[in-house]
Each structure stands twice: as structure tokens, then as C-alpha cells.
Protein backbone atom coordinates (compact mmCIF):
# COMPACT_ATOMS: atom_id res chain seq x y z
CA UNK A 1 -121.43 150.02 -102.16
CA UNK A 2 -119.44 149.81 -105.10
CA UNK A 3 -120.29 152.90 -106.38
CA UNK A 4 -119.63 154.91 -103.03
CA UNK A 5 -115.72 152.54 -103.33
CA UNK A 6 -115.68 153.78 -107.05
CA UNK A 7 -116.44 157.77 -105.65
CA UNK A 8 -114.94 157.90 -102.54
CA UNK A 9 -115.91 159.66 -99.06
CA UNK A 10 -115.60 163.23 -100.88
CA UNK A 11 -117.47 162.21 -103.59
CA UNK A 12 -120.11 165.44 -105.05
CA UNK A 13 -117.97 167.81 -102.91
CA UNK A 14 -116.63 170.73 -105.26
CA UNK A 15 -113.56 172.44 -104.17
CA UNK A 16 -112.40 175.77 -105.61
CA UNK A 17 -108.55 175.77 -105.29
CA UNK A 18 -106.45 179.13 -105.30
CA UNK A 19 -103.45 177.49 -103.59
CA UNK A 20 -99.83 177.25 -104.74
CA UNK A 21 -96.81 175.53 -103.96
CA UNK A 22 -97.01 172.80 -101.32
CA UNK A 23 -99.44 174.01 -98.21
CA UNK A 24 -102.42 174.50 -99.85
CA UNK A 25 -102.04 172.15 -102.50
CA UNK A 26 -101.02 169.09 -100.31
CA UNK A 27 -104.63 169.09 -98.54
CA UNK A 28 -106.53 169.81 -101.69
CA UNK A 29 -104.80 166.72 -103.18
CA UNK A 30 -105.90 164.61 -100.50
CA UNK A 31 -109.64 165.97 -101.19
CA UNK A 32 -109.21 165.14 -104.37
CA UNK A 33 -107.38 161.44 -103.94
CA UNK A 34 -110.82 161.33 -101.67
CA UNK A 35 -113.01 162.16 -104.59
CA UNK A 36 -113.73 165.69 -104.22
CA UNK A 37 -114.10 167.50 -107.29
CA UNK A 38 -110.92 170.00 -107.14
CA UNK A 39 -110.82 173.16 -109.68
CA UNK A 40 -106.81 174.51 -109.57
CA UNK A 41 -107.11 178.51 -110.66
CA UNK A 42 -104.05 178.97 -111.65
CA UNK A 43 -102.60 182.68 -113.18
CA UNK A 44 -100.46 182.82 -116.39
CA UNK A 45 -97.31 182.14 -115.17
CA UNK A 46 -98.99 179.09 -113.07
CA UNK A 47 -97.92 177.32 -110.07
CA UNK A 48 -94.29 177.87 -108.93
CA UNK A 49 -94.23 174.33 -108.44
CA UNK A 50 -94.22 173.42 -111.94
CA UNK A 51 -90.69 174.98 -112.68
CA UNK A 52 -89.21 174.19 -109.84
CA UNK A 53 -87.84 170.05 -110.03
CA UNK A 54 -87.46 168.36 -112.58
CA UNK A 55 -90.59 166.75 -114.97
CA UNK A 56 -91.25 165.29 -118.81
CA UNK A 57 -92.06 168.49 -119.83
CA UNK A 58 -92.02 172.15 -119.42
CA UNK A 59 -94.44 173.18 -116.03
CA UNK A 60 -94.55 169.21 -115.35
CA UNK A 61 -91.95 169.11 -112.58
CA UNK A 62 -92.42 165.85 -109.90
CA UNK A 63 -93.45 168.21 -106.68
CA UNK A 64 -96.27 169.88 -109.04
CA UNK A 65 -97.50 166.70 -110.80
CA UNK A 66 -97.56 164.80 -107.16
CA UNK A 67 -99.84 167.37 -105.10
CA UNK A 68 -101.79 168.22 -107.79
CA UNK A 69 -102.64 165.51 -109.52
CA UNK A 70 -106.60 164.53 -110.08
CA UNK A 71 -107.21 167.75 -109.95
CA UNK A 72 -108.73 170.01 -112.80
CA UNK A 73 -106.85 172.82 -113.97
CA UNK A 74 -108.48 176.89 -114.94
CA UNK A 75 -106.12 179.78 -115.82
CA UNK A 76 -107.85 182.77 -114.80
CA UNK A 77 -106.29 186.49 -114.62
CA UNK A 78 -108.30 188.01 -112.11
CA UNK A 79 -106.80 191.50 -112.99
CA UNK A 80 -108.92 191.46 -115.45
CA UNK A 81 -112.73 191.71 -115.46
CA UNK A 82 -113.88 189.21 -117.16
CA UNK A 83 -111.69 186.34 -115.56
CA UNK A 84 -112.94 187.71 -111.88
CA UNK A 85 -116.43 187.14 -112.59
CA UNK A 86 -115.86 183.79 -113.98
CA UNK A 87 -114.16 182.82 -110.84
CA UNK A 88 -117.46 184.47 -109.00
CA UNK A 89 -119.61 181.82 -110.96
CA UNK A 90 -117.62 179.22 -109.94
CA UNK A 91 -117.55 180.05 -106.08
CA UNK A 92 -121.12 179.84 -106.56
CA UNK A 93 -121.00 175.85 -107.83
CA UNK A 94 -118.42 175.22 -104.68
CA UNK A 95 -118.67 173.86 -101.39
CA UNK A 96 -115.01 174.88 -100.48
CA UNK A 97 -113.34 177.87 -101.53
CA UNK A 98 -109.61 177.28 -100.58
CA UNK A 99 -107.10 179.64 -101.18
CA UNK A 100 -103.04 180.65 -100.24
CA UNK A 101 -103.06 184.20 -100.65
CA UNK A 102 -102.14 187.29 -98.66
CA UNK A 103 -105.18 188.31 -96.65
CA UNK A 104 -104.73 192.19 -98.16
CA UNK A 105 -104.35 190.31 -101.73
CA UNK A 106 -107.20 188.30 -101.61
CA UNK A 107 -109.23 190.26 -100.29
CA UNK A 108 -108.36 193.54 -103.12
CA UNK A 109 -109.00 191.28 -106.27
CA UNK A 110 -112.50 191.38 -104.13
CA UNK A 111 -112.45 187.63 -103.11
CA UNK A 112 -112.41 187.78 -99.33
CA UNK A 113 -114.44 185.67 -97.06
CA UNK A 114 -117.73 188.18 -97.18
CA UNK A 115 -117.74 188.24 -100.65
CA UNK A 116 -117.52 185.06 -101.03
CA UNK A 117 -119.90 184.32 -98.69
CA UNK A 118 -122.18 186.41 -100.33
CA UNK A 119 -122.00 184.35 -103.66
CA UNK A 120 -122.59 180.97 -101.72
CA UNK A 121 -123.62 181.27 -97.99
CA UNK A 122 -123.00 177.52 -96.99
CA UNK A 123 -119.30 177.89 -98.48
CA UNK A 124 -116.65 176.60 -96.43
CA UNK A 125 -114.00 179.37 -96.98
CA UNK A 126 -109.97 178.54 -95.88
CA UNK A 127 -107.34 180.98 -95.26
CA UNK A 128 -103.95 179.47 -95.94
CA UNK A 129 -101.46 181.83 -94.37
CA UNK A 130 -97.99 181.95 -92.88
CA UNK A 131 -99.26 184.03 -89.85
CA UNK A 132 -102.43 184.53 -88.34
CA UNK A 133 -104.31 187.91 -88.78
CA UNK A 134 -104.91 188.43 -85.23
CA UNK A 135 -101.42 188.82 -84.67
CA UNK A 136 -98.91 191.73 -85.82
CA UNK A 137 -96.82 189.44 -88.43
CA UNK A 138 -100.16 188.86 -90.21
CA UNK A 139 -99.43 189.93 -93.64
CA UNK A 140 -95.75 188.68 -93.51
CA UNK A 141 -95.01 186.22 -96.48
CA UNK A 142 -93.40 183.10 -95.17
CA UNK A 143 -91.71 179.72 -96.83
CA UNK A 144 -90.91 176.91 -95.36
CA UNK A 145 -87.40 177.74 -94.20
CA UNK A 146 -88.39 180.67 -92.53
CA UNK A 147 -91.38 178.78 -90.45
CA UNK A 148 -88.98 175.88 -89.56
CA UNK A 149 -86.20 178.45 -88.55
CA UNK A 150 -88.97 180.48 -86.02
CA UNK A 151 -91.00 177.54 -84.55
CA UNK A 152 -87.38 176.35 -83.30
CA UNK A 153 -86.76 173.28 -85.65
CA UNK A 154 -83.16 173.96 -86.40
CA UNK A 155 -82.68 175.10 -82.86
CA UNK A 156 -83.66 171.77 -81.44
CA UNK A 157 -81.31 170.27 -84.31
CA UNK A 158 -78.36 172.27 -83.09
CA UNK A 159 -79.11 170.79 -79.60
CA UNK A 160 -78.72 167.35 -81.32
CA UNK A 161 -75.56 167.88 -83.89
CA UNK A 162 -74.14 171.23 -82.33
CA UNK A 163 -74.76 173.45 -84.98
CA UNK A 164 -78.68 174.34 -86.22
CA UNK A 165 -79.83 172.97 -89.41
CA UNK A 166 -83.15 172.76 -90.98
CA UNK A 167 -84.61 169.04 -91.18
CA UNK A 168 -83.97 167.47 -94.76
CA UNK A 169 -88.07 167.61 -95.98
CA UNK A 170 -90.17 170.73 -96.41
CA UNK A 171 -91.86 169.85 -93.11
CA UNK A 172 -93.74 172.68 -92.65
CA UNK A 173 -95.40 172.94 -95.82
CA UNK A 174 -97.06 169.69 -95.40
CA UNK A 175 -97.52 169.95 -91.31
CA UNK A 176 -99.91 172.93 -92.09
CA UNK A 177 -101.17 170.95 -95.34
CA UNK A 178 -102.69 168.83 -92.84
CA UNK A 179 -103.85 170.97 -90.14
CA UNK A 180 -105.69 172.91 -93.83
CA UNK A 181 -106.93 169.34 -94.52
CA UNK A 182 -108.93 168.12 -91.16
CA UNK A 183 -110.25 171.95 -90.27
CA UNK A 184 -111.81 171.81 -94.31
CA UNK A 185 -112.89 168.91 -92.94
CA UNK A 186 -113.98 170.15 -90.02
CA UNK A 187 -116.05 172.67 -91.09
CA UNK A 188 -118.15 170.37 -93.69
CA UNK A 189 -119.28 168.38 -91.45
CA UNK A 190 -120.67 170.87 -88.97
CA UNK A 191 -122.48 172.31 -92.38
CA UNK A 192 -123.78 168.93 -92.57
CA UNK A 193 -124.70 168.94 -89.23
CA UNK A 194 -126.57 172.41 -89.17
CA UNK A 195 -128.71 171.43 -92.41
CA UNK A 196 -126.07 170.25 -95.17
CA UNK A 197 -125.48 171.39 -98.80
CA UNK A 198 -127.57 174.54 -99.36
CA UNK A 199 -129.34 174.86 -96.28
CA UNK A 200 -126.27 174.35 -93.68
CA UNK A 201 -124.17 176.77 -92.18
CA UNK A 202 -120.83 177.59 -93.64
CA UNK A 203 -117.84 179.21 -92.31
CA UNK A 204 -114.24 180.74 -92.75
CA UNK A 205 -111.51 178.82 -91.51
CA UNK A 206 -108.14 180.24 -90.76
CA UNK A 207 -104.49 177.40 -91.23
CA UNK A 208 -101.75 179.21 -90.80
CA UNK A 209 -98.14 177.69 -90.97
CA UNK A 210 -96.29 179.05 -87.84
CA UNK A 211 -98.90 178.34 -85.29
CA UNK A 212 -99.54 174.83 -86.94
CA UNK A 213 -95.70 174.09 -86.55
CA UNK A 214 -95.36 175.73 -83.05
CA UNK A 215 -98.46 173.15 -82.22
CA UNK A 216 -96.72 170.43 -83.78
CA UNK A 217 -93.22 171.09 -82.51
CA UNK A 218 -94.34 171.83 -78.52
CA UNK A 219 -96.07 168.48 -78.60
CA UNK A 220 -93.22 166.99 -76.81
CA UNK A 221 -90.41 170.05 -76.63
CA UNK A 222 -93.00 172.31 -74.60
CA UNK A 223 -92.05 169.98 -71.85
CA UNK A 224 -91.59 171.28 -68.62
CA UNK A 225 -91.71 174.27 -69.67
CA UNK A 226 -95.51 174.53 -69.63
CA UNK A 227 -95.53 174.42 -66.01
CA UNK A 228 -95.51 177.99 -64.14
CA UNK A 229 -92.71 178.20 -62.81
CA UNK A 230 -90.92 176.13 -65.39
CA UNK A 231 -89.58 173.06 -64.32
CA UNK A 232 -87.36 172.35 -67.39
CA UNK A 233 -85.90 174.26 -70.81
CA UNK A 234 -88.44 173.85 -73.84
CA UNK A 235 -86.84 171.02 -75.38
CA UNK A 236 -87.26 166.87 -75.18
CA UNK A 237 -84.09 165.49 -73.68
CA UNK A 238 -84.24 162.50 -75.79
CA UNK A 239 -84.71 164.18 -78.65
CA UNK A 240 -81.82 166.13 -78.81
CA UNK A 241 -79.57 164.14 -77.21
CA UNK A 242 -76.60 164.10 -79.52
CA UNK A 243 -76.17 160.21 -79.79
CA UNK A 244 -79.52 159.40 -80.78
CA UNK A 245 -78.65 158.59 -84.10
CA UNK A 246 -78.91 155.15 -86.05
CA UNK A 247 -76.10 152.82 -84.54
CA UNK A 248 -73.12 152.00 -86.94
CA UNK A 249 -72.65 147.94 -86.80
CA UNK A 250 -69.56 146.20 -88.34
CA UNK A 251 -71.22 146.94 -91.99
CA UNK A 252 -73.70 149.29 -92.18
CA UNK A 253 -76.38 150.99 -89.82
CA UNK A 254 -79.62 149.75 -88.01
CA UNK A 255 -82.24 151.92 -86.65
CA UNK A 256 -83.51 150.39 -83.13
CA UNK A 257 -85.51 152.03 -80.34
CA UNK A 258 -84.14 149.91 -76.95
CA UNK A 259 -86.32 151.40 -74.87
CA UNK A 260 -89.07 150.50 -72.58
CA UNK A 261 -88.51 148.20 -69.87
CA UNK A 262 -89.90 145.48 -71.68
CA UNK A 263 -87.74 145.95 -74.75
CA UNK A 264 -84.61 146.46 -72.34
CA UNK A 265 -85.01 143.63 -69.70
CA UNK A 266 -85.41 141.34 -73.45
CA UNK A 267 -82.33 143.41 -74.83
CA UNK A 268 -80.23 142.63 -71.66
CA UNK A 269 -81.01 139.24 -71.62
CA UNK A 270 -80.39 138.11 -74.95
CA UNK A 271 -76.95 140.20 -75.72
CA UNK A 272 -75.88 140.43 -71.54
CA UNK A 273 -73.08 143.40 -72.36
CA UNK A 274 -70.45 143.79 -69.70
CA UNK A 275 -71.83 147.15 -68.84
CA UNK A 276 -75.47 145.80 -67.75
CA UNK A 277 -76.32 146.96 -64.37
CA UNK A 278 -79.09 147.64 -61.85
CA UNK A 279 -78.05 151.99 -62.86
CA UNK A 280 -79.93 150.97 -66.25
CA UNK A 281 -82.70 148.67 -64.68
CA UNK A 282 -85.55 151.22 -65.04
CA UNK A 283 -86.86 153.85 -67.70
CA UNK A 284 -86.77 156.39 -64.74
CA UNK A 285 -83.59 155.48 -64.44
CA UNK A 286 -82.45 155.40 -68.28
CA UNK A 287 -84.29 158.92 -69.09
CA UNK A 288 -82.27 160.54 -66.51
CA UNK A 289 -78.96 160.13 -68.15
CA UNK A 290 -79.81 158.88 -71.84
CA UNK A 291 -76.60 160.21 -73.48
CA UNK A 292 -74.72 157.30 -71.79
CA UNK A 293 -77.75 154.96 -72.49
CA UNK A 294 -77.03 155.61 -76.49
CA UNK A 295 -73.55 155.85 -76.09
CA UNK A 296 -72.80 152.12 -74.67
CA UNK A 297 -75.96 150.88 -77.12
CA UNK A 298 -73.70 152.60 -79.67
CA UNK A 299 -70.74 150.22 -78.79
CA UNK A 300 -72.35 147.13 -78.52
CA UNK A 301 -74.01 147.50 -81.49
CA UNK A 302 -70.81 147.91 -83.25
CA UNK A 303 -69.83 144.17 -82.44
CA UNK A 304 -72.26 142.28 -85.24
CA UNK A 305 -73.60 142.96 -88.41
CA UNK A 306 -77.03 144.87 -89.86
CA UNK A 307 -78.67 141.74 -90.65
CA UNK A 308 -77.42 139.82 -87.40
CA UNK A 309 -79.11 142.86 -85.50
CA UNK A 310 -82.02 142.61 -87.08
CA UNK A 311 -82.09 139.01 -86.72
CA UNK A 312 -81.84 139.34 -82.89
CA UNK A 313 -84.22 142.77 -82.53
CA UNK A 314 -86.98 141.11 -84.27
CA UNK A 315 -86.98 137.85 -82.33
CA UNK A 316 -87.16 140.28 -79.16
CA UNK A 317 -89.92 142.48 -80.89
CA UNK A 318 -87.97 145.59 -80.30
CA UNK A 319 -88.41 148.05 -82.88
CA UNK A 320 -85.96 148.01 -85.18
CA UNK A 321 -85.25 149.07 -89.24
CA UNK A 322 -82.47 148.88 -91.85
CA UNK A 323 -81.62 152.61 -93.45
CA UNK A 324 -83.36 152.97 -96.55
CA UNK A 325 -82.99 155.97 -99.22
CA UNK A 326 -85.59 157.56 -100.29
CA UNK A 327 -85.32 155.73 -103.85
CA UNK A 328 -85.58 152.22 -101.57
CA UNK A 329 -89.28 153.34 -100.63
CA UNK A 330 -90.13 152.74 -104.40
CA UNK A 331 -89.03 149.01 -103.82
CA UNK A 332 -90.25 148.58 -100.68
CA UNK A 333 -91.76 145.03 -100.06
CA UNK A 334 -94.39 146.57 -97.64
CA UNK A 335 -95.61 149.21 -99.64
CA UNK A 336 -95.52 147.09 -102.97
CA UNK A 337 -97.83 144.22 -100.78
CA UNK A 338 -100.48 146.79 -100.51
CA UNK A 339 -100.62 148.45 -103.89
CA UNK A 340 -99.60 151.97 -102.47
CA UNK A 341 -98.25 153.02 -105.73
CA UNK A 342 -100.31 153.83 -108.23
CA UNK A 343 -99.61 154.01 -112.33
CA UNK A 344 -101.14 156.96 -113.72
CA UNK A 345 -101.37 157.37 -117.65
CA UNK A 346 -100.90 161.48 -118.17
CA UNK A 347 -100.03 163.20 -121.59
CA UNK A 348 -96.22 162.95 -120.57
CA UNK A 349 -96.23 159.37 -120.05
CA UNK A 350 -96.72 156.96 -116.94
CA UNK A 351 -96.62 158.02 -113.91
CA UNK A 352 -95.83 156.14 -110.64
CA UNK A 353 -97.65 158.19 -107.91
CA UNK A 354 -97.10 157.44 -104.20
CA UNK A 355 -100.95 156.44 -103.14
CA UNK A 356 -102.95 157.01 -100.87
CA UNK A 357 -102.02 156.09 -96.74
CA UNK A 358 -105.50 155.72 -95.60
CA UNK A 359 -107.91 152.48 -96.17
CA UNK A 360 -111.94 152.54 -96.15
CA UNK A 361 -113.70 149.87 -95.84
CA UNK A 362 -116.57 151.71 -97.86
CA UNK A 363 -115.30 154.32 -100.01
CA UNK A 364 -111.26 153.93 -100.69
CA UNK A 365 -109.39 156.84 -102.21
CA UNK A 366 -107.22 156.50 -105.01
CA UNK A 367 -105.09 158.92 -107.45
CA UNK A 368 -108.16 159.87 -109.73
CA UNK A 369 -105.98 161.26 -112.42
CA UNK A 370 -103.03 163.04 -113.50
CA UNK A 371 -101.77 166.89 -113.11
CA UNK A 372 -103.43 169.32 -115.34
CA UNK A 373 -101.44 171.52 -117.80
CA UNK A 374 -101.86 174.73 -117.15
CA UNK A 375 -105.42 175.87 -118.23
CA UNK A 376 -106.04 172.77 -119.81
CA UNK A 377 -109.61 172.69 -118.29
CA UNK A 378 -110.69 176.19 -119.28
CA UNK A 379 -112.78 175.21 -122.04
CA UNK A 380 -114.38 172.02 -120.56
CA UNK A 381 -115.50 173.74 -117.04
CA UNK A 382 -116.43 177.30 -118.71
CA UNK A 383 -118.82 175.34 -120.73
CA UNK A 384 -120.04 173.85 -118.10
CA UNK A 385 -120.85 176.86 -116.23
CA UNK A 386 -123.22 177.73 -118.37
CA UNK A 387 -125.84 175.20 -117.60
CA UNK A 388 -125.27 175.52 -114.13
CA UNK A 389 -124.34 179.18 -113.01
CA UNK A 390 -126.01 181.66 -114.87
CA UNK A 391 -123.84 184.96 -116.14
CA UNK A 392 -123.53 187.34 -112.83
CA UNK A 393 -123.67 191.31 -112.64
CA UNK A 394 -120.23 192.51 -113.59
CA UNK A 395 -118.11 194.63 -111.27
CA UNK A 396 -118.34 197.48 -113.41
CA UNK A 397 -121.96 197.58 -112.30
């Protein structure tokens, strides 16, 4: 047992990683925080993420060091000969061959799914792309802005604060991160199922980053507009309404969901405002005209202070939370209690990596190391390779 906590659930899986930026990288960080065994093939000029924030050294920027970290590091050229069949040998260690490329550029350097396949026949193989390849916009490049602008993020946003306006994190990015995450997942265990490592059946998996987000976005904003005929506009009322925001008090702000009729009937009867009436007595009642519901929660919450609010909301059990930055999470007494962060010792100095937001009773994840330079693995895994995968027939041949 302590060896499976020491390895976590991933442990023995090898990962081949030909992802950049945040998409792909975000789920292979996970495998690795999971104990996977991630390679990072990275060309010359490396990851984009390493220039792109700021770091302890050159290529070390914070985005970079965070999603890749306990992974190994390879800097391969696969223009050139020589590089593309050591990346060959190495598909054939792997159980997952991950990468973020166009599917006409993967597939020219002569690393699409069938050759790949053909090297390791239980591989799990994962398409990150913007767009699916069934569809016309299927070699289109796409960031982050561009997905959030199509799937209708800063459309719903201009519902809210009357002018559109992307959402302040790189939402999609990670969204489709995710979705890469559980179908890798996915797909493993079904191998496992069908015989396991060597003898199961593998498959290529397609994550693409506009139909994650338009999943993710038309959980709640398809609405009624999945009905036939429609029965309201594509959007969550609620949502969008332009006074849900976090209530000013007399100092400061409070977050607070008064909500349910549980929550409100409490709410009511603790505070009794001079507006309460039977015309707010029921959710039904509240969802159908929420703008005023907000707007007279707004005033009354502007009559005591922060901590007097959240004096009173947590008595009632009604959700409630003081704004935070983003700095604050770093002092945060609940994420402190649990150990989330994690000090990492890398060549730059220490570290302090967010951790992981899962919990095993078995086999924990952790942050199993720091970033890798770039190519600071070559000589370490090459060497490697050649007690395990023997020298393969060259392309020239």
C-alpha cells in the first residue's frame, strides 16, 4: 500500500507528450502529478510557454514550469532524420502518444495515428485540436481567445455587463485540458479491459477545444433552446442577469448565493427587509424576475459590513465568501490545512506549486518534480532506449 501511495494510480504508464502551451500540457501534467511517466518532445525553440510570463531564468516562465512540471524533457527536430526515428523508438516504449499538432502537420512529419499505431498497436493515440476533422474548420489553428469568442463566452458576458468581454482566465485551454484528460483516461481503461498492456486494444482519441467549450458552455445556456420549437433564447437568465455581481456592503464586498427557498425563508427571517413579500415567497416566483431579486439584495446588503454579513450568512448556512485575489489563494487557511501547496526544489530555486485537487485513499498524487529545461533529458532517456527499444529501419529505407 505504501508503495502504490508512493507511485500513484498512473504509476508504469508511459506517456509520450508532443503538446504545447496550455491544452495539451494541462492533462499531461495531471498524468504526471498521478505518476505517469511523461516524456515532453519539445523542438529547438521549445514550448511557447516558457517565454511567455515571467520565471528565474530564461525558458522558466510560471505558466511553463506549473503544467509541466514532473515531467521529463527531449528536444527532438523531427525535420531531421535521425531525431524522427528516435521519436519512433520511443512511441514504441509508450502507452499514450499525446500530441497538439495540426492534423496535416502531424501527420507529414509521418506521425499520424496509423503510423503510430503501427509502432505500438495497444497505443492510446490523442488528437489535441481546435476543431474537429469531421467538420470544415478542421485544420483551422485556434487560441484561446478565438474559442471563447465562438462558443459565445463573451456574448453571454455582454448580456451580463452590456458590452462582450472575454472571462479573465484562459478558460478554454484548460476546459479542453480536461475533456484531453478523462477521454486518455478513457481509453486506457477499455485497453485494460480488452486484454491490458500489450495484448489490449488501443485507440485514437480526438479533444478538440470548440466542441469541448460549446459542451461546457450549453450545459446551462442551451436552455430552452433545446426544445423544438424553442421555448427560450440560448442563454441562462440568471446568469446574465446584469446585477448578479458580488454585493458592495458599507466596506467592502461579500459574495452570497440567497437562493433556494430554504436559504431565503432563513434570509427573510433573520434580516426581515421592508420589501419582504409573498411576490418573493417562492423560487418559481424569484426566477421569474431575478433582476429585482439582486437588485433589493443589493440594497440591503449595503446596510452592514463584510464581516457582519458573513457573521449572519454563516449562522443561516447560506453560501457565502469574502473576495479574495488571486495572491490571497496562496494564504488561504483552507488550502494551507490540507497541504495543497507543494515546495518543489528545481535548478532555479524553490518552487511553491499549487497541488494536486484530488485525494486517494490508496495511491495520492503529488508534484513529482520540477519543469525540465529544455532537452535536459536527452541524454538520460536516449540511453535508455537502448536497452529497451532496439535501433528501427530508417525512413530512408
Amino acid at each position: 500500500m505504501a508503495d502504490k501511495a508512493a507511485q500513484g494510480p498512473l504509476s508504469g504508464i508511459r506517456v509520450i507528450d508532443l503538446t504545447s502551451v496550455v491544452f495539451g500540457p494541462y492533462a499531461t501534467q495531471i498524468m504526471a502529478d498521478m505518476g505517469a511517466e511523461v516524456i515532453k518532445v519539445e523542438p529547438p525553440a521549445g514550448d511557447n510557454t516558457r517565454w511567455i510570463t515571467a520565471g528565474p531564468a530564461p525558458g522558466m516562465g510560471g505558466i511553463y514550469v506549473n503544467v509541466n512540471r514532473g515531467k521529463r524533457g527531449v528536444m527532438l527536430d523531427l525535420r531531421q532524420d535521425g531525431d524522427r526515428e528516435t521519436l519512433r523508438r520511443l512511441i514504441a516504449t509508450a502507452d499514450v502518444f499525446i500530441h497538439s499538432m495540426r492534423g496535416s502537420a502531424i501527420a507529414k512529419l509521418g506521425f499520424g495515428y496509423e503510423a503510430v499505431r503501427a509502432l505500438r498497436p495497444d497505443i492510446v493515440y490523442t488528437n489535441c485540436y481546435g476543431y474537429s476533422r469531421r467538420g470544415p474548420e478542421s485544420d483551422k489553428p485556434a487560441y484561446d481567445d478565438t474559442i471563447q469568442a465562438e462558443c459565445g463566452i463573451p456574448h453571454v458576458q455582454g448580456l451580463m455587463n452590456g458590452e462582450p468581454g472575454y472571462v479573465a482566465t484562459i478558460m478554454a485551454d484548460k476546459v479542453a485540458g480536461l475533456h484531453a484528460l478523462y477521454a486518455t483516461m478513457m481509453a486506457l481503461f477499455h485497453r485494460e479491459r480488452t486484454g491490458g498492456r500489450g495484448k489490449g486494444e488501443g485507440q485514437e482519441v480526438e479533444v478538440t477545444m470548440f466542441e469541448a467549450m460549446s459542451s461546457f458552455m450549453l450545459v446551462e445556456h442551451a436552455n430552452g433552446a433545446m426544445f423544438s420549437p424553442p421555448t427560450t433564447p440560448a442563454h441562462y437568465h440568471r446568469a446574465v442577469e446584469h446585477n448578479r455581481r458580488p454585493y458592495r456592503t458599507s466596506d467592502g464586498y461579500v459574495a452570497a448565493l440567497v437562493y433556494n427557498d430554504k436559504h431565503w425563508s432563513a434570509f427573510m427571517a433573520a434580516i426581515g427587509p421592508s420589501w419582504a413579500s409573498e411576490e418573493f415567497s417562492t423560487l418559481e416566483k424569484r426566477a421569474q424576475q431575478i433582476g429585482r431579486v439582486y437588485e433589493l439584495l443589493g440594497e440591503t446588503f449595503l446596510t452592514r459590513t463584510t464581516q457582519e454579513w458573513l457573521d449572519i450568512l454563516g449562522a443561516l448556512h447560506i453560501p457565502c465568501a469574502r473576495l479574495q485575489s488571486t495572491d490571497a489563494l496562496f494564504d488561504n487557511a483552507q488550502l494551507n490545512a490540507i497541504g495543497f501547496f507543494e515546495e518543489v526544489e528545481t535548478p532555479q530555486g524553490q518552487v511553491r506549486m499549487p497541488g494536486v485537487p484530488t485525494w486517494f485513499s490508496a495511491t495520492p498524487g503529488k508534484v513529482r518534480g520540477p519543469a525540465p529545461m529544455l532537452g535536459q533529458d536527452n541524454q538520460t532517456v536516449l540511453a535508455e532506449l537502448e536497452s529497451v527499444a532496439p535501433a528501427m529501419v530508417s525512413e530512408s529505407k
